[in-house]
C-alpha atoms as a PDB file:
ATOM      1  CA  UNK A   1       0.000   0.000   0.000  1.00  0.00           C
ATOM      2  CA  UNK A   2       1.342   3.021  -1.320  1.00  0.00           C
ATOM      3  CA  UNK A   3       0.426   6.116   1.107  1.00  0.00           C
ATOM      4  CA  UNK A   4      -0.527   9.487   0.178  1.00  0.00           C
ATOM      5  CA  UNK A   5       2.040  12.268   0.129  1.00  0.00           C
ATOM      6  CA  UNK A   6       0.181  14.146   2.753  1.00  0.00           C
ATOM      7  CA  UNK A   7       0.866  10.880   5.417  1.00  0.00           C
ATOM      8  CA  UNK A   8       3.972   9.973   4.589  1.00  0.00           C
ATOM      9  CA  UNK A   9       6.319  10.377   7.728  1.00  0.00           C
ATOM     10  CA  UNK A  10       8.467  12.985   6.496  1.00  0.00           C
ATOM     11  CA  UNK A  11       5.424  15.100   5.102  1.00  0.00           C
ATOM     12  CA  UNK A  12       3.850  14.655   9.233  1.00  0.00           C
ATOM     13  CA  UNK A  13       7.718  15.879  10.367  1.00  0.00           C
ATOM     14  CA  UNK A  14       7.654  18.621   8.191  1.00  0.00           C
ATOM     15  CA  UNK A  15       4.110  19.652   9.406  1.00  0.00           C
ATOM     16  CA  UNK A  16       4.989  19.388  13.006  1.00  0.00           C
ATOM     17  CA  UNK A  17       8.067  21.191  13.126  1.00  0.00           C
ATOM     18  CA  UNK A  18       6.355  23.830  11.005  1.00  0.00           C
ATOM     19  CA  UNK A  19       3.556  24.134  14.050  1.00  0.00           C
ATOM     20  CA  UNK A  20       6.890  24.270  16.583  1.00  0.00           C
ATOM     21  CA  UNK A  21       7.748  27.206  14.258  1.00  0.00           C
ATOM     22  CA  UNK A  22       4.480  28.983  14.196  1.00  0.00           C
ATOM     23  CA  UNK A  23       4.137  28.641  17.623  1.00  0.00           C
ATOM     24  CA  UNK A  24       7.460  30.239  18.150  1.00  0.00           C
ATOM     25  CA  UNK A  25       6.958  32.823  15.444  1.00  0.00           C
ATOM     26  CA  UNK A  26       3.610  34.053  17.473  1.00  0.00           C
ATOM     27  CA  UNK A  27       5.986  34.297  20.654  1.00  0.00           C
ATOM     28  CA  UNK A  28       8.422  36.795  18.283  1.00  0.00           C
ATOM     29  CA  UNK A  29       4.961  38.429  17.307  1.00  0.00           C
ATOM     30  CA  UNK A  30       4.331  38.904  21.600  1.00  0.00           C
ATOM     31  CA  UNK A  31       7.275  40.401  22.222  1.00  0.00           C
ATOM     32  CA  UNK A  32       7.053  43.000  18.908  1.00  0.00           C
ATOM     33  CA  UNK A  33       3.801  43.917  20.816  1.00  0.00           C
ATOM     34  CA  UNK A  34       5.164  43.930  24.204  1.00  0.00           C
ATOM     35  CA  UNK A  35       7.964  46.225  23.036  1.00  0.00           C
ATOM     36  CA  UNK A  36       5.635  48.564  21.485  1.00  0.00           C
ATOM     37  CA  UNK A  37       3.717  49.207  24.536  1.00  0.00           C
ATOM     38  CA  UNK A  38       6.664  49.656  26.571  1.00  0.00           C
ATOM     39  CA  UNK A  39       8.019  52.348  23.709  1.00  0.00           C
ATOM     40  CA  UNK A  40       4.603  54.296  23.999  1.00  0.00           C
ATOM     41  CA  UNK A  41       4.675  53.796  28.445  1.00  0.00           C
ATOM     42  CA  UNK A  42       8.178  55.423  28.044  1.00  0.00           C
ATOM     43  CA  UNK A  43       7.185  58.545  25.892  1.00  0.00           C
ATOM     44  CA  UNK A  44       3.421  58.664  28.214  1.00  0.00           C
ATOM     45  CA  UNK A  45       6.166  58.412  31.648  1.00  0.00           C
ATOM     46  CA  UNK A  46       8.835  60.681  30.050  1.00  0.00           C
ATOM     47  CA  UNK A  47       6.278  63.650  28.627  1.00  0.00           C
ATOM     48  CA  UNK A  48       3.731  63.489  31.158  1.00  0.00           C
ATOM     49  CA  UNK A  49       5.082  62.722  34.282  1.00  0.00           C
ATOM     50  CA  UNK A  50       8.791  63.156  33.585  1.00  0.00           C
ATOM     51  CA  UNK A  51       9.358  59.812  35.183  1.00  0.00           C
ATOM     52  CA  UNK A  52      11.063  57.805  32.305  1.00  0.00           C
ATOM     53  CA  UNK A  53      11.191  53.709  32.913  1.00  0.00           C
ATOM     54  CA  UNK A  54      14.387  52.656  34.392  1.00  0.00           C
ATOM     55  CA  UNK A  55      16.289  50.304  32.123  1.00  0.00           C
ATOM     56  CA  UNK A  56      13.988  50.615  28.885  1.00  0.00           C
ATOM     57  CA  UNK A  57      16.523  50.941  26.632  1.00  0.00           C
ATOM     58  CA  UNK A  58      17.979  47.464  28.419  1.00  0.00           C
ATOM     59  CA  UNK A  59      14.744  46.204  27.827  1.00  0.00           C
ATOM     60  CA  UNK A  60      14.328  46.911  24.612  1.00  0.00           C
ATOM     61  CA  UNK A  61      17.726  45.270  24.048  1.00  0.00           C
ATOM     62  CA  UNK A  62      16.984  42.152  25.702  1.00  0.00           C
ATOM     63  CA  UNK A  63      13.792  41.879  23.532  1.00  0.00           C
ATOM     64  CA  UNK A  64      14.860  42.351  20.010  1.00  0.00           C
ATOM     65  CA  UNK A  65      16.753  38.964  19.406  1.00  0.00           C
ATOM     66  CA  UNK A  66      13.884  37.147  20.422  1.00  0.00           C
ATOM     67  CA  UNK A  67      11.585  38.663  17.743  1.00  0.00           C
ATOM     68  CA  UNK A  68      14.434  38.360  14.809  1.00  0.00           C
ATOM     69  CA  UNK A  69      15.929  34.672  15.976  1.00  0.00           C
ATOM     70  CA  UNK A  70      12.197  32.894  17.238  1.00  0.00           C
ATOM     71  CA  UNK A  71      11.212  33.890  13.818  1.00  0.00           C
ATOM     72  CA  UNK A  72      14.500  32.883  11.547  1.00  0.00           C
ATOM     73  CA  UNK A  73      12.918  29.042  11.018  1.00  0.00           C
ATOM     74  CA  UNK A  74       9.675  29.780   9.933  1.00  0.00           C
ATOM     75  CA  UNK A  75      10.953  32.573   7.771  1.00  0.00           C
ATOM     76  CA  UNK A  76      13.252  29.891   5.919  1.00  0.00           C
ATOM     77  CA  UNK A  77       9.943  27.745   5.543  1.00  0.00           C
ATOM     78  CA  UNK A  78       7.864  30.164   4.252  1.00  0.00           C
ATOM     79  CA  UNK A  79      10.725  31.170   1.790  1.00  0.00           C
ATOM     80  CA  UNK A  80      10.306  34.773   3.217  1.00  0.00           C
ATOM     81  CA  UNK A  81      13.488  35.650   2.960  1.00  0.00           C
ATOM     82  CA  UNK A  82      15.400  38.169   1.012  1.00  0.00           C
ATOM     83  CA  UNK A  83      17.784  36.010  -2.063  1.00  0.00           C
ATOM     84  CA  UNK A  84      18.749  36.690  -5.760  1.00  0.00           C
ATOM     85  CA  UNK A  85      16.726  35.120  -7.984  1.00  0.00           C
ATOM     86  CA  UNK A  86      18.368  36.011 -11.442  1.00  0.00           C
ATOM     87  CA  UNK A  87      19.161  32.476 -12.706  1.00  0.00           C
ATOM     88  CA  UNK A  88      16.792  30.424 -10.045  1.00  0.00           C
ATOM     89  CA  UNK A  89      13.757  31.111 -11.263  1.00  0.00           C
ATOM     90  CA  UNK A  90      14.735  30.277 -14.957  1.00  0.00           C
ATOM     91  CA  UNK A  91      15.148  26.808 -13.871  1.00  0.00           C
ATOM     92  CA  UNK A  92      13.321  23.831 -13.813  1.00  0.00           C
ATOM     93  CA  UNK A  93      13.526  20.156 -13.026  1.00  0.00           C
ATOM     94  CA  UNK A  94      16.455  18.506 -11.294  1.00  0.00           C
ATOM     95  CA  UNK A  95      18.753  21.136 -11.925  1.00  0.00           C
ATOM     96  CA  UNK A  96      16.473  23.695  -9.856  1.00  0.00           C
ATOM     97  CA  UNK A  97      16.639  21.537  -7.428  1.00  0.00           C
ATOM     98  CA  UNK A  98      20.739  20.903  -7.258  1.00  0.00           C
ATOM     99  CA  UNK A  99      20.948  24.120  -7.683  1.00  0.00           C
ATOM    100  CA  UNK A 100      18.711  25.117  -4.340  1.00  0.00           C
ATOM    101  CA  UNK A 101      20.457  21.729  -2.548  1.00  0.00           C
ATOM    102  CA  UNK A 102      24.038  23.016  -3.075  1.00  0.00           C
ATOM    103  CA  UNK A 103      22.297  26.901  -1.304  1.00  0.00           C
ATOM    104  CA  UNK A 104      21.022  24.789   1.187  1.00  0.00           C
ATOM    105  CA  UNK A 105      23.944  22.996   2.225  1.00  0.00           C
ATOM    106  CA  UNK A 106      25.819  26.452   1.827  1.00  0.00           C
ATOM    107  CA  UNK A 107      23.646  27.322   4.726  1.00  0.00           C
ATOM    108  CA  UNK A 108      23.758  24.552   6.551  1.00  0.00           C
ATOM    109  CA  UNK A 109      27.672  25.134   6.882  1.00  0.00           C
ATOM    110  CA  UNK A 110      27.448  28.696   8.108  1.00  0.00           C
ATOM    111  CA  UNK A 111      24.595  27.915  10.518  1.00  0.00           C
ATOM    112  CA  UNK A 112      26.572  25.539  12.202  1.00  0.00           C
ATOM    113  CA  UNK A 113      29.962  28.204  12.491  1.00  0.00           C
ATOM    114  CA  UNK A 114      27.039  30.234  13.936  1.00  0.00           C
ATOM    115  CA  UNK A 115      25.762  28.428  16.740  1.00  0.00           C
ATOM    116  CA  UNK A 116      28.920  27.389  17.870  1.00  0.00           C
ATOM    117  CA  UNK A 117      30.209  30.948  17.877  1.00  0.00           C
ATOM    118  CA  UNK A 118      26.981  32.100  19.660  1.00  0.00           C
ATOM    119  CA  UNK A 119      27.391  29.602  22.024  1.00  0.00           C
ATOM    120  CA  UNK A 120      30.528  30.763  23.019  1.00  0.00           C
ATOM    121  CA  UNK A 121      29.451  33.741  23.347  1.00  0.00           C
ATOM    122  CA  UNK A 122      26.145  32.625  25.762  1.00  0.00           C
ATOM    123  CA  UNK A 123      28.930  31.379  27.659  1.00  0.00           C
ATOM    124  CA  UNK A 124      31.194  33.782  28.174  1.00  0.00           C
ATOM    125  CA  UNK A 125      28.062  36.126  29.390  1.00  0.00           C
ATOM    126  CA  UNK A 126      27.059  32.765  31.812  1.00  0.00           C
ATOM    127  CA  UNK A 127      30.155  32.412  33.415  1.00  0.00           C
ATOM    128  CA  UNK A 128      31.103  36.113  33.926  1.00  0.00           C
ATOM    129  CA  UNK A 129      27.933  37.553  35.237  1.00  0.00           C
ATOM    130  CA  UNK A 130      27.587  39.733  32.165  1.00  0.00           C
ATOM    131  CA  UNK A 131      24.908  42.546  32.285  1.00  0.00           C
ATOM    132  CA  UNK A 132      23.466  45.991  30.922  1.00  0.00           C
ATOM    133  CA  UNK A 133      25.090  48.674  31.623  1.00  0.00           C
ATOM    134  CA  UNK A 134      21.829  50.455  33.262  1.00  0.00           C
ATOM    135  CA  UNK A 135      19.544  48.211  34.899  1.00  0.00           C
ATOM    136  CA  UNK A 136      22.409  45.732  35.465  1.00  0.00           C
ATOM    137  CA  UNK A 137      19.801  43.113  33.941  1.00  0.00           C
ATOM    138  CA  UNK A 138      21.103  39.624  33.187  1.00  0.00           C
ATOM    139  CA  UNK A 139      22.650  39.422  29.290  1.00  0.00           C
ATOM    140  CA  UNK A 140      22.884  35.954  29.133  1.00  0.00           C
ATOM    141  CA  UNK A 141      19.482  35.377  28.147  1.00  0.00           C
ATOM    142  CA  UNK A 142      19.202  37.011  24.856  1.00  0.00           C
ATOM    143  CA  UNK A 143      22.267  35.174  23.825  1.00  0.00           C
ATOM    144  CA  UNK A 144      20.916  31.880  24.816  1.00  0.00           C
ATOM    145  CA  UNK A 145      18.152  32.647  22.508  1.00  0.00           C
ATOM    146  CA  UNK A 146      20.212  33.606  19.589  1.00  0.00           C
ATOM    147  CA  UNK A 147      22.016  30.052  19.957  1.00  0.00           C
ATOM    148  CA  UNK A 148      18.427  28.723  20.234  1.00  0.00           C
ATOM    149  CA  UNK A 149      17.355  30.415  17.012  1.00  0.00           C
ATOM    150  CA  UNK A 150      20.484  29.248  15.102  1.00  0.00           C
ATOM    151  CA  UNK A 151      19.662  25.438  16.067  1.00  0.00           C
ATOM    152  CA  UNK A 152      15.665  26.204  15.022  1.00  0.00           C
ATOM    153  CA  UNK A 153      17.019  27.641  11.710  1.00  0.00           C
ATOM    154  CA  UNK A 154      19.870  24.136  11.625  1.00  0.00           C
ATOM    155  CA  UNK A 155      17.006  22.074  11.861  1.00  0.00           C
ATOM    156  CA  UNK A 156      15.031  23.359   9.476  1.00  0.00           C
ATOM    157  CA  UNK A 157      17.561  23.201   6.892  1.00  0.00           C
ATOM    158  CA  UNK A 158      18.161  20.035   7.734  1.00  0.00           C
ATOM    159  CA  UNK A 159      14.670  19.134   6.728  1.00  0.00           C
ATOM    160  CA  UNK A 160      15.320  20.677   3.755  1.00  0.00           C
ATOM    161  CA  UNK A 161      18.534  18.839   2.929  1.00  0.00           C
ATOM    162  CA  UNK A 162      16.740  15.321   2.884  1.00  0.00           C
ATOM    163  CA  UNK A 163      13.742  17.291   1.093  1.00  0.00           C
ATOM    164  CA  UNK A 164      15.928  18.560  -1.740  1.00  0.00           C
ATOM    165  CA  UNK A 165      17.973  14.897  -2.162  1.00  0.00           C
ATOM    166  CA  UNK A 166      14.313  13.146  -2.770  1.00  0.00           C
ATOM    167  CA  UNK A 167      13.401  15.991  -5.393  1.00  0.00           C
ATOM    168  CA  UNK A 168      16.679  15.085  -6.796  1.00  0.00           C
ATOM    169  CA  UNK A 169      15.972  12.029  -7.325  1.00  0.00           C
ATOM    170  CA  UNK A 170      12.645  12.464  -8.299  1.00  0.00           C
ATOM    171  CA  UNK A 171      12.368  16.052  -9.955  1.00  0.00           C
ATOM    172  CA  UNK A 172       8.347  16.195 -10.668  1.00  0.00           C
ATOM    173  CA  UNK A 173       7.272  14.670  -7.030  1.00  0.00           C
ATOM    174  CA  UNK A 174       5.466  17.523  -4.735  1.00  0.00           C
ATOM    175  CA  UNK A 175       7.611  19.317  -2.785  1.00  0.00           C
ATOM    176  CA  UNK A 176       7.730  18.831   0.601  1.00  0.00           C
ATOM    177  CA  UNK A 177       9.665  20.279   3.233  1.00  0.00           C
ATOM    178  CA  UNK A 178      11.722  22.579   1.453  1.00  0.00           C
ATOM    179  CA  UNK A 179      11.126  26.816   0.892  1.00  0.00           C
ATOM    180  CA  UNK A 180       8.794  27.718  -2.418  1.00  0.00           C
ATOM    181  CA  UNK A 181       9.035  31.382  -3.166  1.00  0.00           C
ATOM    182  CA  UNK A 182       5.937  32.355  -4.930  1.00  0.00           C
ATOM    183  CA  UNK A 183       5.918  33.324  -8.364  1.00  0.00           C
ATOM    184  CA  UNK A 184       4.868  37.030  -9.943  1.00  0.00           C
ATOM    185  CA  UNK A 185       1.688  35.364 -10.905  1.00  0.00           C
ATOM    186  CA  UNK A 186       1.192  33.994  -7.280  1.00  0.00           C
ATOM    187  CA  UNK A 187       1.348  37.274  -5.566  1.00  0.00           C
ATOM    188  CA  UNK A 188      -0.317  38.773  -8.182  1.00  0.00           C
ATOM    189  CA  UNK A 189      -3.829  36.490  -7.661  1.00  0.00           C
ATOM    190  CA  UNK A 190      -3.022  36.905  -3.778  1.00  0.00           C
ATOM    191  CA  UNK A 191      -3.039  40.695  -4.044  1.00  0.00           C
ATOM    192  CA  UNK A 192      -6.651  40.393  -6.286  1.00  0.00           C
ATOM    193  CA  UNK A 193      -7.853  38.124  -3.692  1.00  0.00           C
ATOM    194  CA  UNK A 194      -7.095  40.625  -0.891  1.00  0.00           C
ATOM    195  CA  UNK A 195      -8.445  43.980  -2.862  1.00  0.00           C
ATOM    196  CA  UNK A 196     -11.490  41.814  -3.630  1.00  0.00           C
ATOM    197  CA  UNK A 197     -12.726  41.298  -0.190  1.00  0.00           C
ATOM    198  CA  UNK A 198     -11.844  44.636   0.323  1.00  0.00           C
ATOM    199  CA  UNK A 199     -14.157  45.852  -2.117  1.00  0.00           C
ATOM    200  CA  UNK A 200     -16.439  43.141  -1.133  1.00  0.00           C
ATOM    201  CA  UNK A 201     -16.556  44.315   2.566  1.00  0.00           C
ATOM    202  CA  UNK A 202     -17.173  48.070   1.382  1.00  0.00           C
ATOM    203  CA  UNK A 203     -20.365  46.998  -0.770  1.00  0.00           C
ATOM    204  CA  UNK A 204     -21.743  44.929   2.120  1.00  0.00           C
ATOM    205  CA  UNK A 205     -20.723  48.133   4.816  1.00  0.00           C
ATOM    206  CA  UNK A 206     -22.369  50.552   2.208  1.00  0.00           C
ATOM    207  CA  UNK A 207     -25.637  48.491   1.869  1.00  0.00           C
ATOM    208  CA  UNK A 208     -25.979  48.133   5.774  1.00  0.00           C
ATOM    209  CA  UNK A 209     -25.741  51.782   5.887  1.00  0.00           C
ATOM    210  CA  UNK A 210     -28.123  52.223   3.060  1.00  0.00           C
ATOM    211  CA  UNK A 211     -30.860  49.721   4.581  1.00  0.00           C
ATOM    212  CA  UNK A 212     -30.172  51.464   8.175  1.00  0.00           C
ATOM    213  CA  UNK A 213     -31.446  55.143   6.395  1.00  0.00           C
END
């Protein structure tokens, strides 16, 4: 019995890593929020009651590599980020797909130079008590989740190394576990689709309004 694509095992690890990175991406999302309110508490504290937040700008250090590094493995799924696509997108078949392997393991490499360099790092800032320089607040955390983002990211091309070797080997199967970037003609229809329910909300909003008169 042959499966479906959809049930094969790698196609369910694929899925359930991407939920890991979802969930993780939300958490990234939190924190963008969290640090907004705390930029609009400091301007309400520092303008209105000239009583600005000890330690924001420590804060707002401490925060930021969670939202870029939670973030860096569903990015790489969602082929959201920035690359040169010059000669990729002209081709097609197996040699698309060496082509995107050989990038892959390219990344793979420097990933891994990463995370042990970070990790270093996390513990140099463990072992020496490292801290801001205003609200003497604990460094080592941050750093601990750059290293953490690194492996998220390792793993993730990882996934894609074993998905790029089976479209190798079999150029025309589905993809699966591996980064599409979407096409002109794929963010064309998707910017249609949005600016049609926009226009479809404004019609239904302008009839309410016209059967409330």
């Amino acid at each position: 019995m042959v499966l479906p694509i959809s049930d094969t095992p790698f196609a369910k690890l694929d899925r359930g890593y991407h939920a890991i990175e979802k969930a993780l991406n939300y958490v990234a999302a939190a924190f963008l929020f969290s640090l907004m309110l705390l930029g609009c508490a400091e301007v309400l504290m520092r303008k209105v009651f000239n009583s600005p937040i000890h330690g924001q700008a420590d804060l707002v250090e401490i925060m930021i590599p969670t939202m870029g590094f939670f973030g860096l493995a569903y990015c790489q799924r969602l082929a959201g980020h920035v690359r040169m696509e010059l000669l990729i997108h002209r081709m097609k078949g197996r040699a698309l797909w060496i082509f995107e392997f050989c990038g892959n393991f390219a990344t793979l490499a420097i990933v891994a130079v990463m995370i042990f360099g970070t990790w270093q790092n996390f513990l140099n800032a463990w072992l020496l008590g490292d801290s801001s320089m205003d609200a003497q607040i604990p460094v080592w955390p941050p750093k601990l989740i750059i290293v953490v983002g690194f492996c998220l990211l390792f793993i993730r091309c990882t996934i894609s190394f074993f998905g790029y070797i089976r479209l190798i080997r079999h150029p025309d199967a589905e993809p699966i576990g591996v980064p599409i970037s979407p096409t002109v003609t794929d963010i064309a229809k998707s910017e249609a689709e949005v600016a049609r329910d926009a226009i479809k909300d404004e019609i239904d909003e302008t009839r309410i309004k016209g059967s409330g008169q």
